[in-house]
Protein backbone atom coordinates (compact mmCIF):
# COMPACT_ATOMS: atom_id res chain seq x y z
CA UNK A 1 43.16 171.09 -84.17
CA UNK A 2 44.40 172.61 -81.13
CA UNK A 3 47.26 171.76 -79.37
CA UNK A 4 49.41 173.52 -76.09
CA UNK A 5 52.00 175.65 -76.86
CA UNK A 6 55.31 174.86 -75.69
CA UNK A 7 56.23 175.81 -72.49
CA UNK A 8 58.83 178.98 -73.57
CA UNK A 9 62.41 179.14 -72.77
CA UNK A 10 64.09 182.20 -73.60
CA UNK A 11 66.87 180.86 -76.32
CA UNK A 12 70.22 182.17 -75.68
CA UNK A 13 70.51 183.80 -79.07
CA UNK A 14 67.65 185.04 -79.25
CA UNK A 15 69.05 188.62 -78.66
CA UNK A 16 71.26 189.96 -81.76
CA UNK A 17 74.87 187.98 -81.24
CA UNK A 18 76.70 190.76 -83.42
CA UNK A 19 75.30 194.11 -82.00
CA UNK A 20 73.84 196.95 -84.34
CA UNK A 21 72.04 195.58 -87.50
CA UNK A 22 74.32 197.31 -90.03
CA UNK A 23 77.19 195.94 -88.28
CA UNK A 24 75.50 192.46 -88.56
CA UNK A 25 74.56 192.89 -92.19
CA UNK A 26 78.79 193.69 -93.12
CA UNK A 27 79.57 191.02 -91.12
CA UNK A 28 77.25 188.69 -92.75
CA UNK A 29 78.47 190.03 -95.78
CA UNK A 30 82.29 189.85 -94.91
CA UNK A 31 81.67 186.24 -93.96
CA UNK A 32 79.60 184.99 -97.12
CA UNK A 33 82.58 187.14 -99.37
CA UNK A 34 85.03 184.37 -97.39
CA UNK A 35 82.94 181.51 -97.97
CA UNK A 36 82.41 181.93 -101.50
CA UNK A 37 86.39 182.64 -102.40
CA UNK A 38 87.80 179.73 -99.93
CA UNK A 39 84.71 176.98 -100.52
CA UNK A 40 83.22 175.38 -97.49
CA UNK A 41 84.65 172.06 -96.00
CA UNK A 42 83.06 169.76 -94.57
CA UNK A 43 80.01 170.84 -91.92
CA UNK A 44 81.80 169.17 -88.20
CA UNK A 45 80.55 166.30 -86.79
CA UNK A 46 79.34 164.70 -90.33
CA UNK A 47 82.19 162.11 -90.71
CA UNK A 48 80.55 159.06 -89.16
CA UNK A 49 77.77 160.08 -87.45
CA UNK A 50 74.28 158.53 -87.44
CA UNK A 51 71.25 160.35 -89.82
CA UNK A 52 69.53 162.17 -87.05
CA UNK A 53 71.44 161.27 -83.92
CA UNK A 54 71.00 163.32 -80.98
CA UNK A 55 72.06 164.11 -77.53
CA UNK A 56 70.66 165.81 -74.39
CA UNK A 57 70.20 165.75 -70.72
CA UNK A 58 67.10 166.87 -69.98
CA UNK A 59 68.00 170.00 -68.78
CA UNK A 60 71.34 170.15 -70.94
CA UNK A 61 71.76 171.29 -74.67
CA UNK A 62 70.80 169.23 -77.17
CA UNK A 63 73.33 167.86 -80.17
CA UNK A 64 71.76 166.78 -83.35
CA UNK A 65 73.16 165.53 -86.59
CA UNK A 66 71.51 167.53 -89.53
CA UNK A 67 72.20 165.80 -92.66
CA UNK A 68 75.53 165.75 -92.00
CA UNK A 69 75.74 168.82 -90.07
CA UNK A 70 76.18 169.17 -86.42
CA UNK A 71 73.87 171.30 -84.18
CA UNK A 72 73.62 172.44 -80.87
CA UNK A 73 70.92 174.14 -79.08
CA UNK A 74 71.54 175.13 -76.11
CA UNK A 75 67.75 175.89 -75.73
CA UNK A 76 64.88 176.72 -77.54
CA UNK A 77 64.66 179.06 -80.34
CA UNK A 78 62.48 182.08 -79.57
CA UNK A 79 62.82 183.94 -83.16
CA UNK A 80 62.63 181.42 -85.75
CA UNK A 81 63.01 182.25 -89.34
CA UNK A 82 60.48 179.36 -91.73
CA UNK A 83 61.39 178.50 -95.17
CA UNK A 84 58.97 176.46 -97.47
CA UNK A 85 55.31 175.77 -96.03
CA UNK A 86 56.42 172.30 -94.65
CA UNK A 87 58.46 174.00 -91.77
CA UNK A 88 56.47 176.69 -91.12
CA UNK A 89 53.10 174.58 -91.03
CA UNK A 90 55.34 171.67 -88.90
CA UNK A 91 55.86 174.88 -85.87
CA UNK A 92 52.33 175.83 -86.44
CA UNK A 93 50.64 172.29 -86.09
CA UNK A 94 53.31 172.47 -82.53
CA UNK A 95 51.46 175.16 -81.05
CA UNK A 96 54.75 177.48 -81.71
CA UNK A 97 53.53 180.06 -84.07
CA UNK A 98 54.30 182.58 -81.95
CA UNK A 99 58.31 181.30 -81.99
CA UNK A 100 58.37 182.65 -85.81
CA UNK A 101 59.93 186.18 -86.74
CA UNK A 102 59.68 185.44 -90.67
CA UNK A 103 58.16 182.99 -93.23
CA UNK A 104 58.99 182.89 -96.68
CA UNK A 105 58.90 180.89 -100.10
CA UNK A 106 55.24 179.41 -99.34
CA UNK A 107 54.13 176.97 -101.69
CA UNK A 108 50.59 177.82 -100.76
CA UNK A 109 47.52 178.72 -98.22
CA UNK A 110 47.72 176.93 -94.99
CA UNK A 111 45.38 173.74 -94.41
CA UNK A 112 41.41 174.96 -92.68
CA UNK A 113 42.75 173.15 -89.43
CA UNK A 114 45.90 175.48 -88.94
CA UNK A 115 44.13 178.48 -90.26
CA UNK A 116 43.71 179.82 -86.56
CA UNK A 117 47.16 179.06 -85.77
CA UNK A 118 48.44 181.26 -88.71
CA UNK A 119 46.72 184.02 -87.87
CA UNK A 120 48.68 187.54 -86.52
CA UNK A 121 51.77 185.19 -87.51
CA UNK A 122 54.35 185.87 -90.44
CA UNK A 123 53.43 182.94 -91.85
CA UNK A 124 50.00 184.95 -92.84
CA UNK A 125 52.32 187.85 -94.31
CA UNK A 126 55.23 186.28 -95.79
CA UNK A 127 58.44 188.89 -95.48
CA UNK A 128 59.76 187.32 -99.67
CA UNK A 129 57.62 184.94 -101.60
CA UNK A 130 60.73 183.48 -103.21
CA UNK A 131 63.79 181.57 -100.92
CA UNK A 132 65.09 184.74 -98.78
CA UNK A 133 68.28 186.30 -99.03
CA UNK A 134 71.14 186.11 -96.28
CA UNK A 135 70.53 190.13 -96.05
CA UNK A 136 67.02 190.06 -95.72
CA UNK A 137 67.03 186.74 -93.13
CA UNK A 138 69.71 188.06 -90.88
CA UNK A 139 67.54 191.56 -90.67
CA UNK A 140 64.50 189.47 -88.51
CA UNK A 141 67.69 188.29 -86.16
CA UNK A 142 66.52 184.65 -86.04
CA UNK A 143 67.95 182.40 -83.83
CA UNK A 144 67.09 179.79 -85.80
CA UNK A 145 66.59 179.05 -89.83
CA UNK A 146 64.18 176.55 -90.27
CA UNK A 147 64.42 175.38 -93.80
CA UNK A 148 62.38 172.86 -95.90
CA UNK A 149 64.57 172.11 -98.59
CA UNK A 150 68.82 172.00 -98.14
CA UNK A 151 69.59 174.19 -101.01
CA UNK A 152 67.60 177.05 -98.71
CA UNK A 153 70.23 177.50 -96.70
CA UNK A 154 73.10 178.22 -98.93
CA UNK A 155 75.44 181.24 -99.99
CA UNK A 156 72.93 182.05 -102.74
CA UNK A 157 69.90 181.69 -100.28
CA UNK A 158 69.58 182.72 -97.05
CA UNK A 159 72.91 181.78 -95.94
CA UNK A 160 75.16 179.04 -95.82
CA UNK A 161 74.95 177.08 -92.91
CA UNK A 162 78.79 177.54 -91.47
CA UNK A 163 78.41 181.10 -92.14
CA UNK A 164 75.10 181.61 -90.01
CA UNK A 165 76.56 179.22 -87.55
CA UNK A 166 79.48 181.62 -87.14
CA UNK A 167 76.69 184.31 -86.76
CA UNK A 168 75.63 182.62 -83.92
CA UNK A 169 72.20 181.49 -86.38
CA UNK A 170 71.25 177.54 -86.00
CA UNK A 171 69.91 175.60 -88.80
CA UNK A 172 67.53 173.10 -89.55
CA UNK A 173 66.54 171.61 -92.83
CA UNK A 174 63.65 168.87 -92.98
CA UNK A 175 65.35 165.38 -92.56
CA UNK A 176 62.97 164.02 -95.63
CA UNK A 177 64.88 166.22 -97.82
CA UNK A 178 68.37 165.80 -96.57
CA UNK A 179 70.48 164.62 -100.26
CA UNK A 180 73.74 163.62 -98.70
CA UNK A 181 74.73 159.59 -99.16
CA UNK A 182 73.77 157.79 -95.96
CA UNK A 183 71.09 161.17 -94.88
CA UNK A 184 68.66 160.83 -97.73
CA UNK A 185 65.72 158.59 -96.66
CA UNK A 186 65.71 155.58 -98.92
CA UNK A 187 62.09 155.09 -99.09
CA UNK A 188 60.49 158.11 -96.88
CA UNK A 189 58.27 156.37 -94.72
CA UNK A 190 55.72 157.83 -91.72
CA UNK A 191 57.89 156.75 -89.65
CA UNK A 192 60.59 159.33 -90.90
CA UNK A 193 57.98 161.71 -90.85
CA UNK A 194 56.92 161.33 -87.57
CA UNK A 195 60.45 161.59 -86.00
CA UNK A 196 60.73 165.03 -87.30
CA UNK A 197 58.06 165.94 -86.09
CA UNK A 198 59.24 164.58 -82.75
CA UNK A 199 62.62 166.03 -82.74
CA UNK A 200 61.52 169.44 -83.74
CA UNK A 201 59.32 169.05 -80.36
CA UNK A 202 62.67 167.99 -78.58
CA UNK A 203 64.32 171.39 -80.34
CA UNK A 204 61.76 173.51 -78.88
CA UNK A 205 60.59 171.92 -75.71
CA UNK A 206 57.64 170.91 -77.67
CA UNK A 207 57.41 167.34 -76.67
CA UNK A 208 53.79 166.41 -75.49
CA UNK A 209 52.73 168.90 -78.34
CA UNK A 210 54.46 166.18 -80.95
CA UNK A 211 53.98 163.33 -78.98
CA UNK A 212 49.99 164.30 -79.19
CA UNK A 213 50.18 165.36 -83.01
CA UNK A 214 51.91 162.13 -83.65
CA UNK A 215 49.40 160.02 -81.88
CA UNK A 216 46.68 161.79 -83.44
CA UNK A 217 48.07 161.61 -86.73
CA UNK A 218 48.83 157.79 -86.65
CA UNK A 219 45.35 157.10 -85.46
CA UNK A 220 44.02 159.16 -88.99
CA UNK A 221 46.37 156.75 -91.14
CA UNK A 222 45.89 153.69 -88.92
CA UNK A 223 42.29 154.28 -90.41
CA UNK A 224 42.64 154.70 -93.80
CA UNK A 225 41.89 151.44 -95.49
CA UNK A 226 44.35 150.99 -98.75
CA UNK A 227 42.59 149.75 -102.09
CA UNK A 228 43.06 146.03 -102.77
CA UNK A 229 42.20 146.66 -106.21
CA UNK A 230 45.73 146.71 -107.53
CA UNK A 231 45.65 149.83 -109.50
CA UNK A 232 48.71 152.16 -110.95
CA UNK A 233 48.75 155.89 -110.73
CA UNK A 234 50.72 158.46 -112.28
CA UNK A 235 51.49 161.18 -109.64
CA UNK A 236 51.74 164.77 -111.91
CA UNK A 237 53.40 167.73 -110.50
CA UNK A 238 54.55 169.62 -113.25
CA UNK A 239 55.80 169.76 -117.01
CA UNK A 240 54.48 170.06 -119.99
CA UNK A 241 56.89 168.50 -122.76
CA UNK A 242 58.28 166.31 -119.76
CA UNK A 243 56.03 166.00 -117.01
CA UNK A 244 57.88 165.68 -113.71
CA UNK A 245 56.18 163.16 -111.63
CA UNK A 246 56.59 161.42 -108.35
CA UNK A 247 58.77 158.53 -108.08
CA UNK A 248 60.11 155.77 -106.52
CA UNK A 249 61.53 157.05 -102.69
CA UNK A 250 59.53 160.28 -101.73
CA UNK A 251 56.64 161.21 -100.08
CA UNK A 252 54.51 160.62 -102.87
CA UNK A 253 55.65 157.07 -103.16
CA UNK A 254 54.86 157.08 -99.49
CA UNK A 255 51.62 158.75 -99.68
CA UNK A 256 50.77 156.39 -102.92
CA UNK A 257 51.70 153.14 -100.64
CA UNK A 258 49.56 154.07 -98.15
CA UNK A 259 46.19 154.86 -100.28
CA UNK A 260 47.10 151.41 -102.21
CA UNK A 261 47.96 152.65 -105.56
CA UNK A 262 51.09 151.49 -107.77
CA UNK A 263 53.54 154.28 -109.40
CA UNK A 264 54.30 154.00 -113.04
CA UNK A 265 57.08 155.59 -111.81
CA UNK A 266 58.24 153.94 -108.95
CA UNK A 267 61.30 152.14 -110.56
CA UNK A 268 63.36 155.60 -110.67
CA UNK A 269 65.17 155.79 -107.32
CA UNK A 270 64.72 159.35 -106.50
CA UNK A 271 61.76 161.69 -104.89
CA UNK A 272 60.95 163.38 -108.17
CA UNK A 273 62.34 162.78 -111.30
CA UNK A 274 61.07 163.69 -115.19
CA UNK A 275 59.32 161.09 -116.85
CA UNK A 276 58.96 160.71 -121.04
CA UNK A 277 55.33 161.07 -121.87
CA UNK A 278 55.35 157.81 -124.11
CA UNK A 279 55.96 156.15 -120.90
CA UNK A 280 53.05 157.29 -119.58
CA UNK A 281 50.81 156.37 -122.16
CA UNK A 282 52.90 152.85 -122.47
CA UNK A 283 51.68 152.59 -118.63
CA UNK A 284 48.71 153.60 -119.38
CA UNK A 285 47.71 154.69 -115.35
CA UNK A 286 44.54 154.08 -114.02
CA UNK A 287 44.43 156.84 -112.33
CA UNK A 288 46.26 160.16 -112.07
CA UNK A 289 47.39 162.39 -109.23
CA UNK A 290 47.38 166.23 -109.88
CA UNK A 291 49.05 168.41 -108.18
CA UNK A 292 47.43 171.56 -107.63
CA UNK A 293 49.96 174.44 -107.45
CA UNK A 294 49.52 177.91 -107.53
CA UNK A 295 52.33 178.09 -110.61
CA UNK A 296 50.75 174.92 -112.16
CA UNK A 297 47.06 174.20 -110.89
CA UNK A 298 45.60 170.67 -112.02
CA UNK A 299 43.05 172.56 -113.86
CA UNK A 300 46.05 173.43 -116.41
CA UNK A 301 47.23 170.24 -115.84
CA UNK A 302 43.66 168.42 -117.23
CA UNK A 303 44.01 170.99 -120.07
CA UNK A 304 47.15 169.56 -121.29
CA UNK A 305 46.29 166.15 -120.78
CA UNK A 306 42.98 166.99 -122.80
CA UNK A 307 44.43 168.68 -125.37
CA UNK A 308 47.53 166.43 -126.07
CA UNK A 309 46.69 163.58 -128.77
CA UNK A 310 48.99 161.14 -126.97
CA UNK A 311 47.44 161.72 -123.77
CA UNK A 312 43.81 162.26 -124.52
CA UNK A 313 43.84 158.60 -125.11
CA UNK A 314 44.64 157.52 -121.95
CA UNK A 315 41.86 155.42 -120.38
CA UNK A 316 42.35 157.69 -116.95
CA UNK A 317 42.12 161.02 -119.34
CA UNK A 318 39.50 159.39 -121.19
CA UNK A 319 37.08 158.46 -117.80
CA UNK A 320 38.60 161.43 -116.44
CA UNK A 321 39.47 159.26 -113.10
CA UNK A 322 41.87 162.39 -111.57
CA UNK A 323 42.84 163.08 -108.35
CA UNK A 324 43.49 165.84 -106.48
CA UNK A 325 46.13 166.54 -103.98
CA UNK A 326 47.41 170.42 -102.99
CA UNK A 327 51.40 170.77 -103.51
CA UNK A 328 52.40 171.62 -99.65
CA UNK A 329 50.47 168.29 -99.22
CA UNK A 330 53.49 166.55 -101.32
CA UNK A 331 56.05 167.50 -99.24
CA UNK A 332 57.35 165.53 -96.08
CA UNK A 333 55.37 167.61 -93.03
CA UNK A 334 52.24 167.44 -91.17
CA UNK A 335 50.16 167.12 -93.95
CA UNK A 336 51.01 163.57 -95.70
CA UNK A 337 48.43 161.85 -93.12
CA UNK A 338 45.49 164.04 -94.25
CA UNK A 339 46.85 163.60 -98.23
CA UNK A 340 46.22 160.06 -97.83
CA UNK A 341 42.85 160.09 -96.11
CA UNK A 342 41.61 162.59 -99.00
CA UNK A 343 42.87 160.87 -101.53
CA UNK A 344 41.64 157.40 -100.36
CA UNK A 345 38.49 159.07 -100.49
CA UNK A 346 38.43 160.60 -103.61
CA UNK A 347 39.28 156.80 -105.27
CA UNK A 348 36.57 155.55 -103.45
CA UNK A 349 34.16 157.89 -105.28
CA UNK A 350 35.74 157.35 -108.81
CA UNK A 351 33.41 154.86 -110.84
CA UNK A 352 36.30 152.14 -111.37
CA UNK A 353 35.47 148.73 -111.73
């Protein structure tokens, strides 16, 4: 895939708002000191506001409510900093590689069809393979921290967000994984997925980039036909005493819905959640979804199941009817669509009656 990169416009922070870098590093340091002795209150602009409201002039800066956290760009970010493959992969798949200074905590290689698009970028040479420091972020002088998951951007990852904010550093986590009461999608649907992907397009100046990804990527689900067959799944992602498995409100309910597979786990209100192994063989699955991780690869996870006399006997153990689906794949981002196509395709090719 190949999509036009944004049409650039030079960010107003994107030179160094505190000076020298050892002056910015003690100041970053001064100001997480005071965070962590007084506590945090409440992010401004969270009492009241709408999940993911927004407002710009065209020309004008643009105000968005981050789960519960108010943000203003004034305009684009030139030197992003990416955190988790989902947000790296989502500027990517936007044509705005060449907007990121940093990329860390992958959760694995980038998809064939953004393979190009990663190349000479950080996100082929990640600067930490685990969530950064506020040290080691602030030394890239981002503009912008771009973070999958919330608990990224805190005091004991690369920053908390008031303190970046104050550091003249804008945040973004991933709506889908926003946790606060009224901000945490309740289920994650496409159509969640897709607005990110349009307002991170409205962040950058990106907008015929996502309003072409979008339209191309609603065309791939619109053609996925979902199984009529009426058959459960277990979606695996890690564990070994207690698996922890995908449940009832995340993407891989949504990713499950639209391949036309039950949950066994879809009663537990949550994205994840760990699940007792004598429910799983009460459920007794007809199928099961694997996660393959680099930390936990669905090779180990067959193992386990195989070797486990509990779980042996399962009928989908037993026909060995697995799945396979890679773990940046499970996350909300630009690859859910293609999840669901592959994985409609592998159940197509199981023998099931």
């Amino acid at each position: 895939m190949h999509l036009p990169p944004a049409h650039p416009r030079r960010s107003s922070l994107s030179s160094s708002p505190f000076g020298s870098r050892p002056r910015a590093l003690a100041l970053a340091a001064g100001l997480v000191a005071a965070v962590t002795l007084t506590g945090c209150g409440p992010a401004s602009g969270a009492g009241g506001a709408a999940p993911g409201a927004q407002e710009a002039s065209p020309d004008g800066p643009l105000t968005i409510d981050n789960c519960g956290f108010e943000v203003t760009f004034e305009e684009a970010p030139a030197r992003v900093v990416t955190i988790k493959s989902s947000a790296a992969e989502m500027l990517l798949a936007l044509g705005l590689g060449d907007r990121i200074v940093g990329s860390a905590f992958l959760d694995g290689p980038v998809p064939e069809w953004l393979a190009e698009a990663a190349e000479g970028t950080p996100v082929a040479d990640p600067f930490s393979d685990d969530v950064p420091g506020t040290e080691a972020t602030l030394e890239l002088e981002p503009d912008l921290v771009y973070a999958g998951w919330e608990s990224n951007v805190t005091s004991e990852g690369a920053g908390d967000r008031d303190t970046l904010a104050r550091l003249g550093v804008a945040t973004f986590v991933s709506p889908a994984a926003c946790k606060t009461a009224g901000y945490m999608p309740d289920p994650l649907t496409f159509d969640g997925v897709f607005a990110e992907i349009e307002q991170v397009g409205a962040i950058f100046g990106a907008d015929d980039a996502a309003a072409a990804l979008v339209a191309e990527q609603r065309a791939t689900l619109d053609a996925v036909v979902p199984d009529d067959r009426g058959l459960d799944a277990l979606w695996y992602s890690s564990g070994d005493d207690i698996p922890y498995v995908g449940a009832g409100i995340g993407a891989p309910q949504m990713i499950l819905d639209a391949v036309g597979l039950g949950n066994v786990a879809g009663g537990v209100q949550d994205t994840w959640t760990p699940f007792a192994w004598e429910k799983v063989v009460d459920a007794d699955p007809d199928v099961i979804v694997l996660v393959d991780a680099v930390w936990n690869s669905a090779d180990d996870k067959i193992a386990r199941l195989e070797s486990s006399p509990a779980t042996s006997q399962l009928t989908a153990v037993r026909e060995k009817r697995y799945l396979v689906v890679p773990f940046p794949a499970t996350e909300a981002g630009v690859r859910n669509v293609d999840a669901v196509a592959d994985l409609a395709e592998q159940l197509a090719e199981l023998n099931l009656p």
